[in-house]
C-alpha atoms as a PDB file:
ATOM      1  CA  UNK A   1      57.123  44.154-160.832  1.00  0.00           C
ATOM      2  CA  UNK A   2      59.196  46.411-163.097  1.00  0.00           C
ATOM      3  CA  UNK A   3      61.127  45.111-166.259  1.00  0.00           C
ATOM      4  CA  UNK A   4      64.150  43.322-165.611  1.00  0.00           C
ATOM      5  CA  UNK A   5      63.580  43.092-161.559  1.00  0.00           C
ATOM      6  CA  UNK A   6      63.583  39.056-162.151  1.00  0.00           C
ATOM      7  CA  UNK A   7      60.556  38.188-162.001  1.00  0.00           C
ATOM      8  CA  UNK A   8      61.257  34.975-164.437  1.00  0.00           C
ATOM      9  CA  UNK A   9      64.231  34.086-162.855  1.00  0.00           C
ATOM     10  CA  UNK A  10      62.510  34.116-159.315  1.00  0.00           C
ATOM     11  CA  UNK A  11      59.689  31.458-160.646  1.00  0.00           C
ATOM     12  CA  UNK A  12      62.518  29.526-162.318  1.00  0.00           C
ATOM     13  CA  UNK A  13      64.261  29.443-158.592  1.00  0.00           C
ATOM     14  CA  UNK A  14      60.653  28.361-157.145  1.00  0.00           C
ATOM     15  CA  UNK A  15      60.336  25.721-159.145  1.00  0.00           C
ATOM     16  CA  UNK A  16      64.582  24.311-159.409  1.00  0.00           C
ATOM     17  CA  UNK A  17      64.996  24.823-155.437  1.00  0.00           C
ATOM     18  CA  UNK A  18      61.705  24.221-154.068  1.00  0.00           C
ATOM     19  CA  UNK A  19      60.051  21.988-156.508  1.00  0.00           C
ATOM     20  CA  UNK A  20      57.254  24.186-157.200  1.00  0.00           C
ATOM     21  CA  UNK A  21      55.184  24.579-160.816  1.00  0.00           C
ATOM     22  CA  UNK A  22      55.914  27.156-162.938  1.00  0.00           C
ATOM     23  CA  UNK A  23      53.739  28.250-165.709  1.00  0.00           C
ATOM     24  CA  UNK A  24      56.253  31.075-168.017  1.00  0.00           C
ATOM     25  CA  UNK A  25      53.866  32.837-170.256  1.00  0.00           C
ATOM     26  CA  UNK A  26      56.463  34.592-171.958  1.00  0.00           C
ATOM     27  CA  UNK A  27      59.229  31.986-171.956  1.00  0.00           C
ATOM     28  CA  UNK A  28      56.708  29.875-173.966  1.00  0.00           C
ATOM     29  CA  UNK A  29      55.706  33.018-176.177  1.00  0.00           C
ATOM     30  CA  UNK A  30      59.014  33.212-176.858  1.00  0.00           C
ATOM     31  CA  UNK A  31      58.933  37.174-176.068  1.00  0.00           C
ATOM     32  CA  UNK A  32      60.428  38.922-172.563  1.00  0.00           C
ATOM     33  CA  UNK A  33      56.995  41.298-172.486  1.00  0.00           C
ATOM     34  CA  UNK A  34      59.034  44.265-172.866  1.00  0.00           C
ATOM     35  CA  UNK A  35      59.154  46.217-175.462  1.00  0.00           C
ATOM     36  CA  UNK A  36      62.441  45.194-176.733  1.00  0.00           C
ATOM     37  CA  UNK A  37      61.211  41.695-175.682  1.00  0.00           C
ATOM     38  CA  UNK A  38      61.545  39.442-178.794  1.00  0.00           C
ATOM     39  CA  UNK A  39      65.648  40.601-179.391  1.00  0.00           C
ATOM     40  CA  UNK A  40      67.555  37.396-179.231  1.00  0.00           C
ATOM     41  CA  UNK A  41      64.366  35.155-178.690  1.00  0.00           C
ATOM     42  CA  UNK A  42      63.212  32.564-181.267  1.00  0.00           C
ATOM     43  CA  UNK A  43      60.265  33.110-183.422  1.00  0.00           C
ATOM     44  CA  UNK A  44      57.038  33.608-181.411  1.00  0.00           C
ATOM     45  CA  UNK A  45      54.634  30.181-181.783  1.00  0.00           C
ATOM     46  CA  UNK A  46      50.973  31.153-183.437  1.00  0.00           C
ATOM     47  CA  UNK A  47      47.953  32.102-180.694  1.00  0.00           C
ATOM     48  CA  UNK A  48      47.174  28.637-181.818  1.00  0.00           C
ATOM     49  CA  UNK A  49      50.350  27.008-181.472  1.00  0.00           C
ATOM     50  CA  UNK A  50      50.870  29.497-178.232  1.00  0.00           C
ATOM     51  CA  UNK A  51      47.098  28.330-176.084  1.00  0.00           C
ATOM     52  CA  UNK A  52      47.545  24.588-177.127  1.00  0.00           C
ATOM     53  CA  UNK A  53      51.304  24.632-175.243  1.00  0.00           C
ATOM     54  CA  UNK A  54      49.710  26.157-172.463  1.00  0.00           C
ATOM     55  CA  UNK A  55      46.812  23.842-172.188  1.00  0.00           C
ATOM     56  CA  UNK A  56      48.710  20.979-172.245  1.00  0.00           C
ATOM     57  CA  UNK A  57      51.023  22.001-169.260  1.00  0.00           C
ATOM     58  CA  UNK A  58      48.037  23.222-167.372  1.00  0.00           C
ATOM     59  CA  UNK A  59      46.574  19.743-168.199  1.00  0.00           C
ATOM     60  CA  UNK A  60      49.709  18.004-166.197  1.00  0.00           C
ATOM     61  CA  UNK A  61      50.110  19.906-163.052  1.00  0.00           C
ATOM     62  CA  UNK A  62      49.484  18.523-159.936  1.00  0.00           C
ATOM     63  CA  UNK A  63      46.493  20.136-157.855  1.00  0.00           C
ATOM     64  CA  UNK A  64      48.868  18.916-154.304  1.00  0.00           C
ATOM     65  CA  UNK A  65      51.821  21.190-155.735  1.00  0.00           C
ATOM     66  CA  UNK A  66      51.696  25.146-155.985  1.00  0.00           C
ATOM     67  CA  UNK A  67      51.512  26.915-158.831  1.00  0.00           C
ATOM     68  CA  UNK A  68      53.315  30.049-160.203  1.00  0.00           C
ATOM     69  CA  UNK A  69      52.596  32.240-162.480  1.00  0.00           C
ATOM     70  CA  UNK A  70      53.904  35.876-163.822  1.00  0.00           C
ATOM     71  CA  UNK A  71      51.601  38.090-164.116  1.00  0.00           C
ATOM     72  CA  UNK A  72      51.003  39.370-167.642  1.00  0.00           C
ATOM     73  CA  UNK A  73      48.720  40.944-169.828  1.00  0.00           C
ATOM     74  CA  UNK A  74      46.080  39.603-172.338  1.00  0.00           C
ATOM     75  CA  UNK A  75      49.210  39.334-175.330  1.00  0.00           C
ATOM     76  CA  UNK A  76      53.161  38.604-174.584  1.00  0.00           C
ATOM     77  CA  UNK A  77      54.767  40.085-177.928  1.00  0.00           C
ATOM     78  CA  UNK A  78      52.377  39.082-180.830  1.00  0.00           C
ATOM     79  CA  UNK A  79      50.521  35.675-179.031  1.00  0.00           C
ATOM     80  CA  UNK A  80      47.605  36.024-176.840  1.00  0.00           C
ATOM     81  CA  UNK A  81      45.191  33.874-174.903  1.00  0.00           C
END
């Protein structure tokens, strides 16, 4: 979807109304994905820092539960997996 057409806020609805798991790439990056996306956001974590958060959610959720995740590209802002 486009920038700014809610895609986040959609997955965050998924998960608070219907119980669903969330993964948010770029709320974890700290970085919207945009290009403006870092304005306002707290320092971005290192790749490092950035794949090890990741892993560890991906580690806890349930395989009986669905799964969402936004779509992104290879880097949000300056992290990467």
């Amino acid at each position: 979807g486009r920038t700014g057409s809610g895609k986040t806020d959609l997955l965050h609805a998924l998960r608070d109304e219907f119980g669903a798991q969330m993964l948010d790439l770029e709320g974890e990056a700290h970085h919207r994905g945009s290009t403006f996306g870092a304005l306002g956001r707290p320092k971005q974590p290192t790749s490092e820092q950035y794949e090890n958060t990741l892993a560890v959610q991906w580690a806890n959720f349930r395989s009986d539960v669905p799964l969402f995740i936004e779509d992104e590209g290879a880097h949000v802002g300056r992290v990467g997996v």
